[in-house]
N, C-alpha and C. Protein backbone atom coordinates (compact mmCIF):
# COMPACT_ATOMS: atom_id res chain seq x y z
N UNK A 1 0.82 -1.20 0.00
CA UNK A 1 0.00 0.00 0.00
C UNK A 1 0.86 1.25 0.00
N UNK A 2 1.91 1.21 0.48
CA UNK A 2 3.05 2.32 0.47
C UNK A 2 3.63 2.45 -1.06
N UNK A 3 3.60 1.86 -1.68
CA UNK A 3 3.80 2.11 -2.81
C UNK A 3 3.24 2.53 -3.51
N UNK A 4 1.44 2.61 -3.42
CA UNK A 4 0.44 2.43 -3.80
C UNK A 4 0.56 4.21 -3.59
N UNK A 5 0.63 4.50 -2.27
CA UNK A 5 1.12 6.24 -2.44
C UNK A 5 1.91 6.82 -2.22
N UNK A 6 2.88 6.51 -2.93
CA UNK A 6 3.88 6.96 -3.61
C UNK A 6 4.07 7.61 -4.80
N UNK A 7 3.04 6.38 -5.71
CA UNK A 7 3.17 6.61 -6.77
C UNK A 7 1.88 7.38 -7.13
N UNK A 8 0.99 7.50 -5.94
CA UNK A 8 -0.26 8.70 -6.19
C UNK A 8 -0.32 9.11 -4.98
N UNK A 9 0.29 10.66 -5.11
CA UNK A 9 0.68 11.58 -3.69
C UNK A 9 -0.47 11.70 -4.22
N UNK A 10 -0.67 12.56 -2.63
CA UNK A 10 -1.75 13.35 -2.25
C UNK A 10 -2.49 14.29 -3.02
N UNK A 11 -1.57 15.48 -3.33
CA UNK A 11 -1.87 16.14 -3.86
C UNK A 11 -2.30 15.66 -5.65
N UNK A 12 -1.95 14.54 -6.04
CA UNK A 12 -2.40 13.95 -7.34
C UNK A 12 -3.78 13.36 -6.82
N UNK A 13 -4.06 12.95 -6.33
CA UNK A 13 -5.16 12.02 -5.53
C UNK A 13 -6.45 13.50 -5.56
N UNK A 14 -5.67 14.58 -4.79
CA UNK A 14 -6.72 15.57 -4.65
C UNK A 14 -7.20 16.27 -5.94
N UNK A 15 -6.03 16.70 -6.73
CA UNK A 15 -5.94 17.12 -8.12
C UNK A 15 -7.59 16.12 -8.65
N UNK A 16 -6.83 15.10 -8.91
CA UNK A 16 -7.75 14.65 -9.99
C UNK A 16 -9.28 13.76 -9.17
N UNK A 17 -9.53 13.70 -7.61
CA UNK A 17 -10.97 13.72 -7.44
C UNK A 17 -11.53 15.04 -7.62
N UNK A 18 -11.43 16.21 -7.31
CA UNK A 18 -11.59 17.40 -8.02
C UNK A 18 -11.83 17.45 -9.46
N UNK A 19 -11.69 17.00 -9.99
CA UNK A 19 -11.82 17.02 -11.59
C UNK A 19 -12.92 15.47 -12.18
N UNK A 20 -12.35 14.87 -11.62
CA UNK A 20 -13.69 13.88 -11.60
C UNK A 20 -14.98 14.04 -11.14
N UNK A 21 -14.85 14.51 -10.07
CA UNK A 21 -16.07 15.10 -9.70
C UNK A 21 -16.94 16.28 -10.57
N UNK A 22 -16.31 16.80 -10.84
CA UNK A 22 -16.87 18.07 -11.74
C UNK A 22 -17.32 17.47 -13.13
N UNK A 23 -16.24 16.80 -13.70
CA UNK A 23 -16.41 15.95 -14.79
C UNK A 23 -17.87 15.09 -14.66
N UNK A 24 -17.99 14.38 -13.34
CA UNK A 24 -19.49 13.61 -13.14
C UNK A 24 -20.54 14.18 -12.65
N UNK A 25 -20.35 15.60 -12.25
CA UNK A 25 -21.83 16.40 -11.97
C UNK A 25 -22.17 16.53 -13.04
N UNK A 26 -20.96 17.39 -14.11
CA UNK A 26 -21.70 17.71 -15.59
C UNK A 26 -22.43 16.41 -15.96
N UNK A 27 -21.89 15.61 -16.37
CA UNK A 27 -22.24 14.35 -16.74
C UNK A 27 -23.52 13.67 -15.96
N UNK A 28 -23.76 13.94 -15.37
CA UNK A 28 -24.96 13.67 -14.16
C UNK A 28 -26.11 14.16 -14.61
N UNK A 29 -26.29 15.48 -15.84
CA UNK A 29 -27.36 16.14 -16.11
C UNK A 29 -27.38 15.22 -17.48
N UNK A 30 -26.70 14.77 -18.29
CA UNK A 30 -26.35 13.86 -19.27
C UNK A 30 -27.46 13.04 -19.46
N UNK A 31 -28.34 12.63 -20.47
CA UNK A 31 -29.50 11.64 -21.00
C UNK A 31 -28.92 10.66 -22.01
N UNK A 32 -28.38 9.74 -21.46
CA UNK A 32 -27.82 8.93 -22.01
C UNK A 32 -28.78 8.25 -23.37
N UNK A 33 -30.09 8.04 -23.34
CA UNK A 33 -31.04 7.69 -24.35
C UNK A 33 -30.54 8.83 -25.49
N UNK A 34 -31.00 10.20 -24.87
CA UNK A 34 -31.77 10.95 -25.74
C UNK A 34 -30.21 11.92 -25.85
N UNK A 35 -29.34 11.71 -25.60
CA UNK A 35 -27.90 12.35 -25.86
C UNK A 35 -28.24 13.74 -25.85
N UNK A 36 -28.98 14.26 -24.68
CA UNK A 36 -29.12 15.67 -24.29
C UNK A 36 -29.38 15.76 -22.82
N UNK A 37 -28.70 16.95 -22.32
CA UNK A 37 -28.75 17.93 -21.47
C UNK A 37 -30.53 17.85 -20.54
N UNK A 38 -30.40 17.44 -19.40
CA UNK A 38 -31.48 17.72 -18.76
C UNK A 38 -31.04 18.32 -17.06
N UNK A 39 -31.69 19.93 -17.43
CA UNK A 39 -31.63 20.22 -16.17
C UNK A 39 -32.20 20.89 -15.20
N UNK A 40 -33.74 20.00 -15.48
CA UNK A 40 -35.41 20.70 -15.03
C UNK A 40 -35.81 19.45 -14.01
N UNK A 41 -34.59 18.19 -14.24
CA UNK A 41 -35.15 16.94 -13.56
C UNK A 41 -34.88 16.93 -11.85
N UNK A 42 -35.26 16.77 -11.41
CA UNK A 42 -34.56 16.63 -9.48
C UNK A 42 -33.99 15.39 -9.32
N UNK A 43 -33.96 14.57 -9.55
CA UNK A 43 -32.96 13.54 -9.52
C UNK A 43 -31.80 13.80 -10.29
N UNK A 44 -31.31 14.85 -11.12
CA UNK A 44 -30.09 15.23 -11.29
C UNK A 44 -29.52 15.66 -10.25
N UNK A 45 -29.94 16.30 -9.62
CA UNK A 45 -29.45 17.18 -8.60
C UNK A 45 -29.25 16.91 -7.39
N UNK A 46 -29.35 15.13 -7.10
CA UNK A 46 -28.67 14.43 -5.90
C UNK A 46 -27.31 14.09 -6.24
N UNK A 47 -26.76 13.94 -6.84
CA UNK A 47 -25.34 13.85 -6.96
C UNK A 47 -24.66 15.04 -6.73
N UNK A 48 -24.99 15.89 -7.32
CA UNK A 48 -23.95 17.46 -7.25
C UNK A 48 -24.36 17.66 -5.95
N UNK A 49 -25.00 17.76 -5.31
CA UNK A 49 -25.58 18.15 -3.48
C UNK A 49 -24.65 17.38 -2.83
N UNK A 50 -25.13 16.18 -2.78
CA UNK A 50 -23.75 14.85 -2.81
C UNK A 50 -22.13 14.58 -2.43
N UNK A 51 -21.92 15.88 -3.65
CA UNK A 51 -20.95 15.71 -3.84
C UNK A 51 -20.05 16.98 -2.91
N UNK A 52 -20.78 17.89 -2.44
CA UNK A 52 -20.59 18.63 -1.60
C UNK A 52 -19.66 18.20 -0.70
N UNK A 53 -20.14 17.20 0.23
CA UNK A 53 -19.75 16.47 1.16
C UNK A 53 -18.15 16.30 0.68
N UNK A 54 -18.17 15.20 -0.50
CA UNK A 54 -16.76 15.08 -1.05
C UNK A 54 -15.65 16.33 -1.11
N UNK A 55 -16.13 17.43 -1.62
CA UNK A 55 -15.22 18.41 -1.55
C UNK A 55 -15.06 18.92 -0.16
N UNK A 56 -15.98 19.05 0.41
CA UNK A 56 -15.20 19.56 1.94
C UNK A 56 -14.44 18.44 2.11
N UNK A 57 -14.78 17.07 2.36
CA UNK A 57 -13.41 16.44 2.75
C UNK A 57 -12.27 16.43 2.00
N UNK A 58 -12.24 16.49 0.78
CA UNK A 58 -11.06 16.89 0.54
C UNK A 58 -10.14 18.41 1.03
N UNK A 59 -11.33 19.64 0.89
CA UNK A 59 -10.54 20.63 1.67
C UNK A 59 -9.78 20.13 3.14
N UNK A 60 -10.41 19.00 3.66
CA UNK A 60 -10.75 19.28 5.09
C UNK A 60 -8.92 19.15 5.34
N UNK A 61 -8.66 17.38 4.66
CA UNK A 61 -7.54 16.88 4.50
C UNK A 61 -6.80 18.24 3.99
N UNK A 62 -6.93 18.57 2.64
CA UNK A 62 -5.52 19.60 3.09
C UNK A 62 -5.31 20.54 3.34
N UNK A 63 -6.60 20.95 4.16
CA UNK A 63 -6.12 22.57 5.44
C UNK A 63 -5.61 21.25 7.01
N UNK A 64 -5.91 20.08 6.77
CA UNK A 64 -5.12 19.58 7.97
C UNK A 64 -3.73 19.18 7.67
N UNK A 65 -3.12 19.06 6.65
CA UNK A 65 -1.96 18.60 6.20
C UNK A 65 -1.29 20.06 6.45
N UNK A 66 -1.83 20.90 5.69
CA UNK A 66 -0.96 22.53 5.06
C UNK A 66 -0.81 22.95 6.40
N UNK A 67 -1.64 22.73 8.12
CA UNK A 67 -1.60 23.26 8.96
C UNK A 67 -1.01 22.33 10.17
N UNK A 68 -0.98 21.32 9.67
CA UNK A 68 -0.10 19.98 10.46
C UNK A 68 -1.31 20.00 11.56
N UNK A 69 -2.31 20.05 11.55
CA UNK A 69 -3.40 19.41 12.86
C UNK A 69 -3.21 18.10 13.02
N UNK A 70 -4.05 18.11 14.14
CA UNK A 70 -4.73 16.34 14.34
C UNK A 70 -5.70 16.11 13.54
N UNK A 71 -6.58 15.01 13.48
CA UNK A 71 -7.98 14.57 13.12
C UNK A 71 -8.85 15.13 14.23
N UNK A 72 -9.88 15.20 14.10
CA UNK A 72 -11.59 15.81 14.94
C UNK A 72 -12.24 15.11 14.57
N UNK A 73 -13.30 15.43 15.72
CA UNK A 73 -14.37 14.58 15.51
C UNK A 73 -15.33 14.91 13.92
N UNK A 74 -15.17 16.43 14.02
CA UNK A 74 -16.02 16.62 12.55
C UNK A 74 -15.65 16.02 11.64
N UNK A 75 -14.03 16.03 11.40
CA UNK A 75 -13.57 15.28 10.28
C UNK A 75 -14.22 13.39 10.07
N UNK A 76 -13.51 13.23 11.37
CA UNK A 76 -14.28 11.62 11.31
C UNK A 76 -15.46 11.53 10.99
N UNK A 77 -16.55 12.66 11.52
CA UNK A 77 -18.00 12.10 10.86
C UNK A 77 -18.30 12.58 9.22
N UNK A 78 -17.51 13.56 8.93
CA UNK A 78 -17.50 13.62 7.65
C UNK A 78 -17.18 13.19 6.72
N UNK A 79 -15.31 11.81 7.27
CA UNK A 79 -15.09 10.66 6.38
C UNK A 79 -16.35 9.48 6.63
N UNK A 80 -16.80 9.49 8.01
CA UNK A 80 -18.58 8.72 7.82
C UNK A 80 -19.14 8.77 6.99
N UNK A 81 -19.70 10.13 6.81
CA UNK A 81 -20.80 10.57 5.43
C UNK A 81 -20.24 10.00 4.33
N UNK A 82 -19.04 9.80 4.12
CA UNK A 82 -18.38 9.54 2.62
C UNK A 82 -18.32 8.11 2.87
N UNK A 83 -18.47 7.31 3.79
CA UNK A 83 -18.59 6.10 3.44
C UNK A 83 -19.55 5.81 3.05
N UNK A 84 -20.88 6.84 3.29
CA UNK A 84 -22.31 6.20 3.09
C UNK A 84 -22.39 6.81 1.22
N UNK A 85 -21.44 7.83 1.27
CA UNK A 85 -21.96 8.42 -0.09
C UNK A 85 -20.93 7.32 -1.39
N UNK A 86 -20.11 6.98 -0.28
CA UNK A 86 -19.50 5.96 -1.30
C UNK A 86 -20.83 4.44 -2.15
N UNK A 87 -21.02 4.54 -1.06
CA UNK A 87 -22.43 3.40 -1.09
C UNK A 87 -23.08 3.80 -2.71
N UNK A 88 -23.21 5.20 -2.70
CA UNK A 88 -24.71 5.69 -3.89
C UNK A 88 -23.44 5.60 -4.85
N UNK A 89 -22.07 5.86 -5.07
CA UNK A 89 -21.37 6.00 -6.04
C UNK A 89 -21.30 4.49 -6.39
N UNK A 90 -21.59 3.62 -6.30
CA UNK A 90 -21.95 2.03 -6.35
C UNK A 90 -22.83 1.71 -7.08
N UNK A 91 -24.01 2.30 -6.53
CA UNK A 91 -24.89 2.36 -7.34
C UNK A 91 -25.05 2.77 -8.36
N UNK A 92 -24.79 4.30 -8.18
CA UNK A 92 -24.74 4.87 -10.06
C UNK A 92 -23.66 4.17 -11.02
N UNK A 93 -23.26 3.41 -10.23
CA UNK A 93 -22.31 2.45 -11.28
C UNK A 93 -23.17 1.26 -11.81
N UNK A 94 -23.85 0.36 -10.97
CA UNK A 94 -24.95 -0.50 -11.10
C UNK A 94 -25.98 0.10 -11.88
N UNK A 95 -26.27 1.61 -11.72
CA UNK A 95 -27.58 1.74 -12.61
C UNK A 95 -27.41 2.35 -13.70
N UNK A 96 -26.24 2.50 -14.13
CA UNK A 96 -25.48 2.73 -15.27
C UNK A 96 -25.20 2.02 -16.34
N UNK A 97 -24.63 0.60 -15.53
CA UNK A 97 -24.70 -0.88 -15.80
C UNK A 97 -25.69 -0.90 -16.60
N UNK A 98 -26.70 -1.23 -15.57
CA UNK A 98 -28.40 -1.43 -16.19
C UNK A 98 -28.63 -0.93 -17.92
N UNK A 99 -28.78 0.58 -17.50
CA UNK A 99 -29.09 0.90 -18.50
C UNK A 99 -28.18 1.15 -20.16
N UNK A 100 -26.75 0.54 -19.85
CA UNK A 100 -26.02 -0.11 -20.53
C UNK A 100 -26.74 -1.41 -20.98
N UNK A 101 -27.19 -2.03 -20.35
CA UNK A 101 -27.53 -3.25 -20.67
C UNK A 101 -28.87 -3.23 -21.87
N UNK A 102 -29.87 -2.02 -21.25
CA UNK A 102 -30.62 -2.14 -22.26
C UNK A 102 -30.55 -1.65 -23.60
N UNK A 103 -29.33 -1.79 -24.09
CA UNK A 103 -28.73 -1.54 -25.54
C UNK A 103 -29.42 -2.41 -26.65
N UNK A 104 -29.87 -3.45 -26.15
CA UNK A 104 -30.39 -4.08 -27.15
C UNK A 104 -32.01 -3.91 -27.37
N UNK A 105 -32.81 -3.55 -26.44
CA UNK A 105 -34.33 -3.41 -25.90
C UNK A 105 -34.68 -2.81 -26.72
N UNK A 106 -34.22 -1.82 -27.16
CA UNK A 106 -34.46 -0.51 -28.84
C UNK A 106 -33.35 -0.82 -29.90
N UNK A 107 -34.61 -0.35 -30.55
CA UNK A 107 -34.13 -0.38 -31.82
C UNK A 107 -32.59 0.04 -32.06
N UNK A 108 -31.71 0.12 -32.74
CA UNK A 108 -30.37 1.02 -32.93
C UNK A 108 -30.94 2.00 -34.07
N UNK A 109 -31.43 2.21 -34.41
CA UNK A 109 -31.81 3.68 -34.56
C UNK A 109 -32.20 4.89 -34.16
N UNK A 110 -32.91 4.32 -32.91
CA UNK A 110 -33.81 4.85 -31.49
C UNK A 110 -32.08 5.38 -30.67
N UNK A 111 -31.56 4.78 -30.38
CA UNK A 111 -29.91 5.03 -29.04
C UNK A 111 -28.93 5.61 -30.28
N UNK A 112 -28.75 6.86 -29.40
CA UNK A 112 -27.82 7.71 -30.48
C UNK A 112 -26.33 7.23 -30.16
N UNK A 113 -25.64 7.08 -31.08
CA UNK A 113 -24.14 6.59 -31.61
C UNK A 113 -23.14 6.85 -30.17
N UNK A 114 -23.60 8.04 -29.15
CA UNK A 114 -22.85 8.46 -28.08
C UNK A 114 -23.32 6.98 -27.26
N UNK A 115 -24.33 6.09 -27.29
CA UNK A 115 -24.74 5.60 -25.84
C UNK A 115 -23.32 4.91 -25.36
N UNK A 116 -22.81 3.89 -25.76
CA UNK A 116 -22.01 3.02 -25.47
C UNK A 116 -20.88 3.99 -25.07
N UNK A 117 -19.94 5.22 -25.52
CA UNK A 117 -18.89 5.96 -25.68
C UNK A 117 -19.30 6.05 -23.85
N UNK A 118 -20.23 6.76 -23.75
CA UNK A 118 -20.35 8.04 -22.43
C UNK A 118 -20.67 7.11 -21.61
N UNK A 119 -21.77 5.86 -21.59
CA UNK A 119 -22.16 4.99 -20.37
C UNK A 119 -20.70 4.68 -20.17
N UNK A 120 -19.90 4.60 -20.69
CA UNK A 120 -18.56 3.14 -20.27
C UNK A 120 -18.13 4.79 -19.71
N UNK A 121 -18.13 6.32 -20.39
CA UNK A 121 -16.87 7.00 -19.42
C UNK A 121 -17.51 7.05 -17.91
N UNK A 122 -18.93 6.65 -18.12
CA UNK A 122 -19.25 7.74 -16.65
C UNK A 122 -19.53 6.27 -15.97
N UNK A 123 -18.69 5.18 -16.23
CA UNK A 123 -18.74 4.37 -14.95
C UNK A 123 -17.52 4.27 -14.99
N UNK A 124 -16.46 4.37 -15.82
CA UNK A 124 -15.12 4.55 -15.60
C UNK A 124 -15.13 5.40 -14.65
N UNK A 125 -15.51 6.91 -15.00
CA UNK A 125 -15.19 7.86 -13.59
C UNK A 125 -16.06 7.57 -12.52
N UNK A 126 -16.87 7.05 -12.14
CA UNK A 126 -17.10 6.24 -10.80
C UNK A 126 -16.55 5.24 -10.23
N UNK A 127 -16.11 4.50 -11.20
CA UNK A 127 -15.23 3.79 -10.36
C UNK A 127 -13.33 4.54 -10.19
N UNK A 128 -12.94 5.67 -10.71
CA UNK A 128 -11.92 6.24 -10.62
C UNK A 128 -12.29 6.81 -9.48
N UNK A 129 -13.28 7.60 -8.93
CA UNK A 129 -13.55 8.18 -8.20
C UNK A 129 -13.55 7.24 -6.54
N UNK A 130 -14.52 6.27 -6.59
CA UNK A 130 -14.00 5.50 -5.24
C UNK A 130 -13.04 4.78 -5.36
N UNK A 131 -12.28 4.49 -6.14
CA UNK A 131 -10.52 4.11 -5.80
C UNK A 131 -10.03 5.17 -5.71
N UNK A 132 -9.75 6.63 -5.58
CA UNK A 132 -9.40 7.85 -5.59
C UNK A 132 -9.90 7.99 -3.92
N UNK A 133 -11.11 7.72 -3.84
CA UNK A 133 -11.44 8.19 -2.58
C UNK A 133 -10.78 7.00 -1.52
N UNK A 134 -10.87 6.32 -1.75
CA UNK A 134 -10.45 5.13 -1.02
C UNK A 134 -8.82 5.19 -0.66
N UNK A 135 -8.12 5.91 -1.78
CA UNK A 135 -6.83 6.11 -0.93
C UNK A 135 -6.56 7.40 -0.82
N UNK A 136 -7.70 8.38 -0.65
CA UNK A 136 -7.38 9.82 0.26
C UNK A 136 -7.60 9.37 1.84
N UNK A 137 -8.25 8.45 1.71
CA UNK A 137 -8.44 7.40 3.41
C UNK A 137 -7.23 7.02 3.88
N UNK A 138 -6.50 6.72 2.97
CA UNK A 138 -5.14 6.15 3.53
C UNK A 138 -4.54 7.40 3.28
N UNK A 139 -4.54 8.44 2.41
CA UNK A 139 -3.17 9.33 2.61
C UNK A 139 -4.27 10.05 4.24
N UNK A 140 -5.28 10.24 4.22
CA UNK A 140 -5.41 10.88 5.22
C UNK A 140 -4.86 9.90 6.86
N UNK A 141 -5.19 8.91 6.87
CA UNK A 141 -4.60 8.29 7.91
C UNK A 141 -3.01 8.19 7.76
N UNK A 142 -2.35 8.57 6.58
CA UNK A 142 -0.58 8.51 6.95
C UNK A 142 -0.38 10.14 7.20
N UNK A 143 -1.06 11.16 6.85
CA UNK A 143 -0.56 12.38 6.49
C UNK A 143 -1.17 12.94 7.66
N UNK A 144 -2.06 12.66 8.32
CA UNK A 144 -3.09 13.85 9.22
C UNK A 144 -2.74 12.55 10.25
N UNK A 145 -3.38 11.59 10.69
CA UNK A 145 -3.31 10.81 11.81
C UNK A 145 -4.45 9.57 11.70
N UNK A 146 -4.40 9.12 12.75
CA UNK A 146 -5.58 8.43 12.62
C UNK A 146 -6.41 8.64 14.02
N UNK A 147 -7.61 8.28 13.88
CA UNK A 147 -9.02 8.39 14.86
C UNK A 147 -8.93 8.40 16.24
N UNK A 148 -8.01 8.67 17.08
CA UNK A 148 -8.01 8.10 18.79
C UNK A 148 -9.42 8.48 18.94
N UNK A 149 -10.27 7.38 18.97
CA UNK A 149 -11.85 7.77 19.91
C UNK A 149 -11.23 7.38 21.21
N UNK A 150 -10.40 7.33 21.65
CA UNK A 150 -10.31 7.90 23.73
C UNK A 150 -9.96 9.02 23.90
N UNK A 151 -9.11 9.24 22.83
CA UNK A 151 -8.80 11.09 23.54
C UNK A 151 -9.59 12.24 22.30
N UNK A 152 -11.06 11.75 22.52
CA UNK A 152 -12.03 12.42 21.49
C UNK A 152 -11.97 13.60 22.06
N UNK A 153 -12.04 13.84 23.36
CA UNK A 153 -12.07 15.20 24.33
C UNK A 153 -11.23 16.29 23.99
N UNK A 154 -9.72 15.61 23.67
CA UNK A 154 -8.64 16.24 23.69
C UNK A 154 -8.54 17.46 22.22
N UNK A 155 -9.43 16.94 21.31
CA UNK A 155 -9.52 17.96 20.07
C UNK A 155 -10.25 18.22 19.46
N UNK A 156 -11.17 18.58 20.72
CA UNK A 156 -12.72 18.53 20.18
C UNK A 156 -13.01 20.16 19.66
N UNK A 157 -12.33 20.66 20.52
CA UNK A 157 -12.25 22.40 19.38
C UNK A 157 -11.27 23.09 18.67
N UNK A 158 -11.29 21.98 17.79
CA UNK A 158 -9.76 22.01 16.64
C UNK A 158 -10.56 23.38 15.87
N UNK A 159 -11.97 23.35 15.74
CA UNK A 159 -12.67 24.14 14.41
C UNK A 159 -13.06 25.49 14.90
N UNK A 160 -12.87 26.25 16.07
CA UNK A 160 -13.01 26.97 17.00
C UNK A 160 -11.94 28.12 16.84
């Protein structure tokens, strides 16, 4: 695993979930059928909300690196939230899948020439994205610290 970041510092790790992310909100308004832009729907707009979460933790990690802190409790419940939001980035991979799958259900005249190109990028960048996130977990546990829940007391007004 030390090799593993080495060869993707931190700051590459942060670089490019930053850019993935942005890359998959746009892409999030994306109609994979109808190879247009929808952005009147509300189920677009759980991912980019979503994804909120993701970017503060990434700020969080490197105003704690750039400032040499400990970990907090906020931080820990906010790498929480990202385990649960990791969960839905699973899914939009599974329901991506899916509707990859129904390539054959219509006609090929009906699925415009983009379907196959964009379904395969935007589960590529979901799955770039939780292997990306998955070792900002580890640079954050080598670079910032890791969790003491006994001395939770001791830095509890790091944000203060």
């Amino acid at each position: 695993m030390n090799t593993l970041l080495r060869i993707l510092p931190w700051g590459m790790i942060k670089l490019l979930s930053i850019v993935t992310l942005i890359t998959l909100i746009v892409l999030n308004f994306y109609g994979l059928y109808t190879n247009k832009f929808y952005f009147f729907k509300f189920d677009n707009y759980i991912f980019p909300i979503l994804s909120i979460a993701h970017f503060v933790y990434l700020y969080v990690i490197w105003f704690k690196v750039r400032e040499n802190e400990y970990p907090d409790p906020q931080m820990r419940n906010l790498e929480y939230l990202l385990y649960v939001i990791l969960f839905i980035y699973v899914f939009q991979i599974f329901d991506t899948l899916y509707i990859l799958s129904s390539y054959t259900d219509y006609d090929a005249s009906i699925i415009p020439k983009t379907f196959i190109p964009m379904g395969s990028l935007i589960v590529t960048l979901y799955s770039l994205l939780i292997f990306m996130t998955l070792v900002s977990f580890k640079h954050r546990k080598v670079l910032v610290g890791e969790y003491k829940f006994m001395d939770v007391n001791d830095n509890i007004d790091s944000w203060q």
